[in-house]
C-alpha atoms as a PDB file:
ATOM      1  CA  UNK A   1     118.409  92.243  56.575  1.00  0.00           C
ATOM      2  CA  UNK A   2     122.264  93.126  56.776  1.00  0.00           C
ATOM      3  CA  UNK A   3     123.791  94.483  59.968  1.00  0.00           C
ATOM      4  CA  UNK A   4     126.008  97.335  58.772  1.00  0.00           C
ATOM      5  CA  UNK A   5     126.387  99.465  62.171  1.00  0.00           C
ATOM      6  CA  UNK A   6     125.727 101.267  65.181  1.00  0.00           C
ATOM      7  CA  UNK A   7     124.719 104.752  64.662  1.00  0.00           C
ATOM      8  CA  UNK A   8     124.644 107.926  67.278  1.00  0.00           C
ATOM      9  CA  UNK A   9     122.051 109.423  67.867  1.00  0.00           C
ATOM     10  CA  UNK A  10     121.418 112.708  65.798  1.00  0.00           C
ATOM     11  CA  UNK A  11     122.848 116.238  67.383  1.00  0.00           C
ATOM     12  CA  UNK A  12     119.373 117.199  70.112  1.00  0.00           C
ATOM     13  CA  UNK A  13     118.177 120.643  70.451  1.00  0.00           C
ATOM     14  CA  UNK A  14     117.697 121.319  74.610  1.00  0.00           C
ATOM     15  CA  UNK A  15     115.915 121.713  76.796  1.00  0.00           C
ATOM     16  CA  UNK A  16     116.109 123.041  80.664  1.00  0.00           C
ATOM     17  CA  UNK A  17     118.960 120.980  82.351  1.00  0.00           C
ATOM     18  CA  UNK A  18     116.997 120.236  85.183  1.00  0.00           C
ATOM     19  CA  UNK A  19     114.228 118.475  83.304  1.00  0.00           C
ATOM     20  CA  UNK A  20     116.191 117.289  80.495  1.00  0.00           C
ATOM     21  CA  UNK A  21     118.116 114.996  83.123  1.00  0.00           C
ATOM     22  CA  UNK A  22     114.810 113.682  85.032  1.00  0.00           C
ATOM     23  CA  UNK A  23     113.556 113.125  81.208  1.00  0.00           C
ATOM     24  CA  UNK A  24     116.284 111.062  80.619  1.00  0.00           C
ATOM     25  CA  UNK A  25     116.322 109.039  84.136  1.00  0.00           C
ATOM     26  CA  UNK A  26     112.638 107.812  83.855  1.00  0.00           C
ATOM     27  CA  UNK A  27     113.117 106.950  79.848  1.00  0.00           C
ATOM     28  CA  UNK A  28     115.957 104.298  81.413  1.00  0.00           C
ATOM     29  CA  UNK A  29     115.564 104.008  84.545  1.00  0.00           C
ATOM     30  CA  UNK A  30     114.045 100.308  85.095  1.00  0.00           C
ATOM     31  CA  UNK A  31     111.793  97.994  83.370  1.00  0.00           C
ATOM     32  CA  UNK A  32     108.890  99.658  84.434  1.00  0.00           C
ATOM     33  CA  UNK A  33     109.241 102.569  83.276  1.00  0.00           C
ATOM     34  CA  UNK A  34     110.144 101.623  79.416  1.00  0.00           C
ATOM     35  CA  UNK A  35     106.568 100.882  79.204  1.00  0.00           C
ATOM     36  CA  UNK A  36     106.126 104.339  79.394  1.00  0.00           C
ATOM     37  CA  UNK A  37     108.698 105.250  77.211  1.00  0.00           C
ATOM     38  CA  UNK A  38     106.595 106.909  74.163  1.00  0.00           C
ATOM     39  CA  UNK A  39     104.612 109.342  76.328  1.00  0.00           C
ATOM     40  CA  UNK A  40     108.203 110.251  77.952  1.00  0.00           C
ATOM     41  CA  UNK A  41     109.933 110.829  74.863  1.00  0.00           C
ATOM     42  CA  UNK A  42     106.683 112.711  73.404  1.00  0.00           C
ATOM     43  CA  UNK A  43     106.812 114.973  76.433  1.00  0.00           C
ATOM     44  CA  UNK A  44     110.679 115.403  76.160  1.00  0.00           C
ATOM     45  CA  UNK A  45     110.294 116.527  72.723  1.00  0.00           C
ATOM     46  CA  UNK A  46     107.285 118.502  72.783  1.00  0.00           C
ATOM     47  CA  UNK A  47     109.442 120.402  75.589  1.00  0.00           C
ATOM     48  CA  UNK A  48     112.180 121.020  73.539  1.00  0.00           C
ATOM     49  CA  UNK A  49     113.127 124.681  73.299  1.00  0.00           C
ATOM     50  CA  UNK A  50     116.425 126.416  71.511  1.00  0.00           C
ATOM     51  CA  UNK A  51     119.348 126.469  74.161  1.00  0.00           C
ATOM     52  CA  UNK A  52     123.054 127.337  75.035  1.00  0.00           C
ATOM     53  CA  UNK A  53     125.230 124.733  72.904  1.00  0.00           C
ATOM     54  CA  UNK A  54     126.245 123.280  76.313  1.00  0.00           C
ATOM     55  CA  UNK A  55     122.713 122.166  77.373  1.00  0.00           C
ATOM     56  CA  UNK A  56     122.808 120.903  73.687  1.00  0.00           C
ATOM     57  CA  UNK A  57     125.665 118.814  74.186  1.00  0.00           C
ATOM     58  CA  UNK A  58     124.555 117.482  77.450  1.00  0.00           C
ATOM     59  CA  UNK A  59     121.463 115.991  76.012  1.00  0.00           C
ATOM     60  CA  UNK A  60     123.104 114.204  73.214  1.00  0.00           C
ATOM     61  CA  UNK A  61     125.765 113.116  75.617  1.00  0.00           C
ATOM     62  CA  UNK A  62     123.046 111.490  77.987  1.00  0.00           C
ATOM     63  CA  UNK A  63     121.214 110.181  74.862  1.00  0.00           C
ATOM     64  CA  UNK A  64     123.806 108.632  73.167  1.00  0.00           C
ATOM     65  CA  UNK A  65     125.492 107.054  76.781  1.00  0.00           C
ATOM     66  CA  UNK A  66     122.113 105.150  77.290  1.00  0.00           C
ATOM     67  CA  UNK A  67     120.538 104.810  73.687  1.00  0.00           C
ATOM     68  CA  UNK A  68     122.100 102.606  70.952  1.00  0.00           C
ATOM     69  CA  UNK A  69     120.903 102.045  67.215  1.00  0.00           C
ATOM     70  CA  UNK A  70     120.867  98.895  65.361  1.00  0.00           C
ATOM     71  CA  UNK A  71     121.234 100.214  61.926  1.00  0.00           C
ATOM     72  CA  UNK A  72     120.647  97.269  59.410  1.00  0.00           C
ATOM     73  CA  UNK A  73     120.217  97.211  55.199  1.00  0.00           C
ATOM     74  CA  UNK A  74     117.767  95.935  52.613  1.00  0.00           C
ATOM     75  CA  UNK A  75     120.825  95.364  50.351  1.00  0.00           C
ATOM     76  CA  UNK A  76     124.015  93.374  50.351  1.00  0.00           C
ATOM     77  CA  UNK A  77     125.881  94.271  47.112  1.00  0.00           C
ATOM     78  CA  UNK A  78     126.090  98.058  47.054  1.00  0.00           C
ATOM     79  CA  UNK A  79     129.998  99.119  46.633  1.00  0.00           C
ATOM     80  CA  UNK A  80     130.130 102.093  48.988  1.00  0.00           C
ATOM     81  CA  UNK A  81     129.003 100.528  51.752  1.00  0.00           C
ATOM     82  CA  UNK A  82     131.137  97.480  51.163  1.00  0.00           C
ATOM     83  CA  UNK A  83     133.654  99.994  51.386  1.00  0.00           C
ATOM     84  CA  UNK A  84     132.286 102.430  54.592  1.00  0.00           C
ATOM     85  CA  UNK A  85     131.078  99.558  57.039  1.00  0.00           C
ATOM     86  CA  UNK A  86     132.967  96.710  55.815  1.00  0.00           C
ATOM     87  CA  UNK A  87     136.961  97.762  55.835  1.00  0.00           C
ATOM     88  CA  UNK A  88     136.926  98.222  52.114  1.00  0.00           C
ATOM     89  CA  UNK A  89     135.321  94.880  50.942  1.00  0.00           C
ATOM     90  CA  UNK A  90     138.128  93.468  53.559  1.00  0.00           C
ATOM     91  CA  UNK A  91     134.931  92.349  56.515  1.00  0.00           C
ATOM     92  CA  UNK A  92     131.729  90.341  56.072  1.00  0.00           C
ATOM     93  CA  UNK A  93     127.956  90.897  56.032  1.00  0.00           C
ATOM     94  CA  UNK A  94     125.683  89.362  58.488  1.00  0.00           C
ATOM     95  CA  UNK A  95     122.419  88.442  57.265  1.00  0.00           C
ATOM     96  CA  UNK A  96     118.818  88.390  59.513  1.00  0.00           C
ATOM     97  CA  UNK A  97     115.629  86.940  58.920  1.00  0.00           C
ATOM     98  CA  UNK A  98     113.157  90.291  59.700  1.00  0.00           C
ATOM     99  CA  UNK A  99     110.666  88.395  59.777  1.00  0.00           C
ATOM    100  CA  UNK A 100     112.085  86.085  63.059  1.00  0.00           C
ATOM    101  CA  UNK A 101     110.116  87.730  66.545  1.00  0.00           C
ATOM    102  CA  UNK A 102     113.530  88.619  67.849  1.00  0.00           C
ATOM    103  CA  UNK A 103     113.529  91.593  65.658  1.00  0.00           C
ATOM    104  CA  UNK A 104     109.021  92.417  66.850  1.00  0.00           C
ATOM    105  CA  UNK A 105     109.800  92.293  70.373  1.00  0.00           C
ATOM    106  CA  UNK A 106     108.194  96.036  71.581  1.00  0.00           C
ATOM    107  CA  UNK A 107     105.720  95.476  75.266  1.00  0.00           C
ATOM    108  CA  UNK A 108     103.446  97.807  74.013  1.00  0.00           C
ATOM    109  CA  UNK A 109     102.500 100.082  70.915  1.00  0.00           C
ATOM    110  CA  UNK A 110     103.401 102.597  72.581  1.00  0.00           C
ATOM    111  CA  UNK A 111     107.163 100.974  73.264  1.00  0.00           C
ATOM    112  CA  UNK A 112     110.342 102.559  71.196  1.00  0.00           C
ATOM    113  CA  UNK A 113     112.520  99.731  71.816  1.00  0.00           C
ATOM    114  CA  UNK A 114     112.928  96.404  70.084  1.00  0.00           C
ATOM    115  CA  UNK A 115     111.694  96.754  66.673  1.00  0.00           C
ATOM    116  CA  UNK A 116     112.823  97.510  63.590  1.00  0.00           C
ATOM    117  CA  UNK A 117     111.687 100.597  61.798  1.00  0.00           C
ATOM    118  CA  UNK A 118     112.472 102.062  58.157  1.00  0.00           C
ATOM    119  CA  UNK A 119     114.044 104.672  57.963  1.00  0.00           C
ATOM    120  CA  UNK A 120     113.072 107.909  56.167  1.00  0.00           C
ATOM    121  CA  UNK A 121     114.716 110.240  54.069  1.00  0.00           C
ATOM    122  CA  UNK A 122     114.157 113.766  53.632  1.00  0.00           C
ATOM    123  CA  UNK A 123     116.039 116.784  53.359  1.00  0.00           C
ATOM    124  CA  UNK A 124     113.249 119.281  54.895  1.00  0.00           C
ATOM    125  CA  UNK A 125     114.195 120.537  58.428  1.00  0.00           C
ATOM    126  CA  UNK A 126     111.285 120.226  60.729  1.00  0.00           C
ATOM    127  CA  UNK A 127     109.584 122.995  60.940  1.00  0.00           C
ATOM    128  CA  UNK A 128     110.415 122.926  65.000  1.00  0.00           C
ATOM    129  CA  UNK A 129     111.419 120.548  67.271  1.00  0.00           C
ATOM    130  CA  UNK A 130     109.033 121.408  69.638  1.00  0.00           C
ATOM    131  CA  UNK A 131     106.437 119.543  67.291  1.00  0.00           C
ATOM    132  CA  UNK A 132     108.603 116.902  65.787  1.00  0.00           C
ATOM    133  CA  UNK A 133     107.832 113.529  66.739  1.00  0.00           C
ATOM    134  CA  UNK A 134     110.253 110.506  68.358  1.00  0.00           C
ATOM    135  CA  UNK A 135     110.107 108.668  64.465  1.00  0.00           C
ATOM    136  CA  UNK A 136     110.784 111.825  63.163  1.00  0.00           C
ATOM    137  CA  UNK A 137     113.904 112.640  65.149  1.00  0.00           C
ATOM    138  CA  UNK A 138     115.314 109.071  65.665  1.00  0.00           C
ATOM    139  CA  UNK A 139     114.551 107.397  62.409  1.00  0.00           C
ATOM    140  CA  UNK A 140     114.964 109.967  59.911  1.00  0.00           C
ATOM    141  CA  UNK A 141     117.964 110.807  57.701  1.00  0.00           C
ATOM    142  CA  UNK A 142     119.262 113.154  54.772  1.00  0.00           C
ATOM    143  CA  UNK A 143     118.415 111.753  51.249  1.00  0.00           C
ATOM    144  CA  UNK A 144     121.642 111.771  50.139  1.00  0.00           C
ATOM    145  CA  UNK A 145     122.101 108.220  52.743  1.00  0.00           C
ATOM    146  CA  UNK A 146     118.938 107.044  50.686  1.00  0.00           C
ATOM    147  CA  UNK A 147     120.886 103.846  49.107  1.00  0.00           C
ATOM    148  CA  UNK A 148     122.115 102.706  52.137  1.00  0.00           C
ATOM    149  CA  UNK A 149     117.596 101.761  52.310  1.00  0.00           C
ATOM    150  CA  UNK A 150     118.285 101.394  56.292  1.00  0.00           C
ATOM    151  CA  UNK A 151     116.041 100.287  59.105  1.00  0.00           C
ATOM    152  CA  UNK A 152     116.648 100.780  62.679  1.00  0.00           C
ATOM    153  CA  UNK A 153     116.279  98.792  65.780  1.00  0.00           C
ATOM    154  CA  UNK A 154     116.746 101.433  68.882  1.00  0.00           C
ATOM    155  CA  UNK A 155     117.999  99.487  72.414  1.00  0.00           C
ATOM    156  CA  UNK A 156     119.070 100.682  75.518  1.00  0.00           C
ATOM    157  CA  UNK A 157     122.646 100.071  75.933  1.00  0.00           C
ATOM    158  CA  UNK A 158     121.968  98.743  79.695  1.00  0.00           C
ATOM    159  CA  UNK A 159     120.992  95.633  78.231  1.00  0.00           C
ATOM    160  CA  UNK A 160     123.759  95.150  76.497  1.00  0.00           C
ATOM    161  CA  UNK A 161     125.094  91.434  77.090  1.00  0.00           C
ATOM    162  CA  UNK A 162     128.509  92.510  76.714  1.00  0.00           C
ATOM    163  CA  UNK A 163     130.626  95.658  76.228  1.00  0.00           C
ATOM    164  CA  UNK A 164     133.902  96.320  75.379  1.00  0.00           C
ATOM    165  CA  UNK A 165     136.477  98.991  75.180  1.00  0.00           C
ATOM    166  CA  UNK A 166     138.324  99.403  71.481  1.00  0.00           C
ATOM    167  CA  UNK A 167     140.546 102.293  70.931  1.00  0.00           C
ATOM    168  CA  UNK A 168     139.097 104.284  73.274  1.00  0.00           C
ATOM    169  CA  UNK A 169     135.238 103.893  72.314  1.00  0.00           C
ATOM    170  CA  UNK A 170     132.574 101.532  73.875  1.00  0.00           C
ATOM    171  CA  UNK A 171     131.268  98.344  71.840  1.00  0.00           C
ATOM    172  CA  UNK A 172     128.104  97.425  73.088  1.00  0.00           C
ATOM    173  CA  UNK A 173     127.602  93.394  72.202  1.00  0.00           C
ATOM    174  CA  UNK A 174     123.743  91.953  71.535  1.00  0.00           C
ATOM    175  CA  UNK A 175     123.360  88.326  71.727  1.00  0.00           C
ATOM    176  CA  UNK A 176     120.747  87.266  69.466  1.00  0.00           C
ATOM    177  CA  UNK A 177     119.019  83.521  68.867  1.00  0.00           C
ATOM    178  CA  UNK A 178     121.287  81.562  66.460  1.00  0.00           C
ATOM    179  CA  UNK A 179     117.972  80.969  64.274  1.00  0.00           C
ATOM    180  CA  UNK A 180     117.768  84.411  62.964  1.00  0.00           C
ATOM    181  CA  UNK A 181     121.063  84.656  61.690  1.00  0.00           C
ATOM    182  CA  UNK A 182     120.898  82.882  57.625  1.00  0.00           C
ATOM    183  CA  UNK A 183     124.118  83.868  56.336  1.00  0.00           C
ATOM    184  CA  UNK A 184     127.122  85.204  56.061  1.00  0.00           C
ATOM    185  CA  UNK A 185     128.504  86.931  52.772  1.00  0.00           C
ATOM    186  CA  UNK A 186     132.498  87.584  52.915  1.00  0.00           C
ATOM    187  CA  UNK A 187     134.122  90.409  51.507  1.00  0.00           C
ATOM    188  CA  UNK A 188     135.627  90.196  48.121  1.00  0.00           C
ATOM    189  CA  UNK A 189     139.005  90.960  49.585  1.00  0.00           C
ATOM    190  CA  UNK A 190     139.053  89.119  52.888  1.00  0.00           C
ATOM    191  CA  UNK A 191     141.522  87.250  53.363  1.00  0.00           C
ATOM    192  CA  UNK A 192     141.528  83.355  53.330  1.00  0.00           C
ATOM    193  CA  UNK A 193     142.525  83.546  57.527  1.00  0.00           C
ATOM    194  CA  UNK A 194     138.635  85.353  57.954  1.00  0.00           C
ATOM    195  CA  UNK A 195     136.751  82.964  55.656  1.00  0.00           C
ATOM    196  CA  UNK A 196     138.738  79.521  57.915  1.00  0.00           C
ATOM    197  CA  UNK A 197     137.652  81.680  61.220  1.00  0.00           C
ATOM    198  CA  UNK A 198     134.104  82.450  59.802  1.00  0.00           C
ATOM    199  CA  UNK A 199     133.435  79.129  58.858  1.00  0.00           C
ATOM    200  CA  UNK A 200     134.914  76.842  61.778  1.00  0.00           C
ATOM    201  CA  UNK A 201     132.418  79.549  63.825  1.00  0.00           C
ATOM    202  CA  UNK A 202     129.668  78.418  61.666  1.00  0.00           C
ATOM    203  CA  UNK A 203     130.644  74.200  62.309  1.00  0.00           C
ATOM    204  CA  UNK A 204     131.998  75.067  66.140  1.00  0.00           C
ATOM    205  CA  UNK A 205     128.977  76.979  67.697  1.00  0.00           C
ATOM    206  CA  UNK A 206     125.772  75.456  68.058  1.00  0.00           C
ATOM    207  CA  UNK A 207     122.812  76.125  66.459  1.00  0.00           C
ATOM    208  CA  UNK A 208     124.483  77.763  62.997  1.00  0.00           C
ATOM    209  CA  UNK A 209     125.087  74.908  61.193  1.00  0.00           C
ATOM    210  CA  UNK A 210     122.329  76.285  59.078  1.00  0.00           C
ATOM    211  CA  UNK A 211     124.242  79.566  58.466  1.00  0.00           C
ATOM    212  CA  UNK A 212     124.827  79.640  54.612  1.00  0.00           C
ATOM    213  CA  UNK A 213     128.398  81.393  53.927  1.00  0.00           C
ATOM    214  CA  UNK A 214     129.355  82.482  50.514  1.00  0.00           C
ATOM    215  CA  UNK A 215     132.061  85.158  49.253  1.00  0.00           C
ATOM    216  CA  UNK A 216     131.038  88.370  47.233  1.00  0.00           C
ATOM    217  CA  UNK A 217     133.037  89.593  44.253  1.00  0.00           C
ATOM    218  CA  UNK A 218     133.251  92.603  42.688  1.00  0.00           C
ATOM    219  CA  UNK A 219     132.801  93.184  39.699  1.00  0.00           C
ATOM    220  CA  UNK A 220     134.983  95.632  37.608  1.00  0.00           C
ATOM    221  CA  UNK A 221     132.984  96.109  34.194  1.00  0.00           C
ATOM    222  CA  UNK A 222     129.299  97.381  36.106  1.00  0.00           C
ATOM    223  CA  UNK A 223     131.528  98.899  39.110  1.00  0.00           C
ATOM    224  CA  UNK A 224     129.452  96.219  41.188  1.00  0.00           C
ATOM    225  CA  UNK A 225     129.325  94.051  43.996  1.00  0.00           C
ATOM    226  CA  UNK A 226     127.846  90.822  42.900  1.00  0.00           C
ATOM    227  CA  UNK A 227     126.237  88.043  46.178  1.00  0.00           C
ATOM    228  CA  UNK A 228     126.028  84.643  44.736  1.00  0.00           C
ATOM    229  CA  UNK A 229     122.900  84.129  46.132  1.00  0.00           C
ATOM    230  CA  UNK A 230     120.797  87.220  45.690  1.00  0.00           C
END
């Protein structure tokens, strides 16, 4: 898998202010109640009735101020998103072993955190949100994203191991077991100064020694990206 970005949540319809705020307190409020977070988020949604656009915008906000998405790719070497998530070809790919239990790590079946889903396209509204389910809202995205061929890890931004403020938004930092990381691909125009800081990271920290790094290139007769190793 390739980590490409963190993704808000998709614009919610709302609900009655009152509830939609106790909906939101017991889907984070402690570690307790996350066990119960499917059945909360069913009931949230099934509850979910047309409103004023401020009611609207209050849900997102509390949504998006608690939730965060993992968004991560199938693919390494497609040129637009080289160019979208990666400074244009100027940043670097991290590559994760989906198969590693850091990326299964959901309490229960019923649990929305901690796993990795794939994500859906489709351009057909729901018919109404009061039926629509939580894959349906959270993991679910307009065909014309289909190449990206995303999945989606959702986490609640409380658990965040660090967090930092860059030009005015929130980075919410993850730290995850040195073993699932297996490489690193550089962009074809990164400079020489990222590739000596990516790879003294690789000798310096423990544990990635393992970490393969390579450099893509792009490649000008097929309009590709080309990965040395894939």
């Amino acid at each position: 898998m390739v980590l490409q970005a963190y993704e808000m949540l998709p614009e919610l319809k709302a609900i009655p202010l009152d509830f939609a705020m106790r909906a939101v307190e017991e889907f984070m409020a402690t570690d307790d109640a996350r066990k119960a977070t499917a059945e909360g988020l069913r009931i949230f949604l099934e509850s979910m009735r047309d409103g004023a656009a401020p009611i609207r915008e209050a849900i997102h906000r509390a949504f998006n101020e608690n939730v965060g998405i993992l968004s991560l790719s199938e693919i390494s070497d497609n040129d637009l998103m080289w160019a979208h998530y990666a400074d244009r070809h100027t940043g670097l790919v991290l590559c994760f072993d989906e198969q590693h239990p850091f990326f299964n790590r959901r309490r229960t079946e019923n649990d929305e955190f901690y796993f990795i889903r794939k994500v859906r396209y489709s351009d057909d509204p729901p018919v109404s949100l009061a039926t629509i389910d939580g894959d349906a809202l959270l993991i679910t995205k307009g065909t014309k994203w289909s190449y990206e061929r995303e999945w989606r890890m959702l986490v609640p931004l409380q658990d965040a191991t660090r967090s930092l403020t860059i030009a005015g938004d929130t980075v919410h930092l993850f730290a995850f077991p040195p073993d699932v990381l297996r490489g690193v691909i550089l962009g074809a125009n990164a400079t020489l100064d990222t590739e000596a800081a990516a790879r003294d990271l690789l000798i310096d920290l423990q544990g990635l020694r393992h970490v393969r790094l390579t450099r893509a290139r792009l490649d000008l007769d097929s309009r590709s990206v080309k990965v040395p190793w894939v």
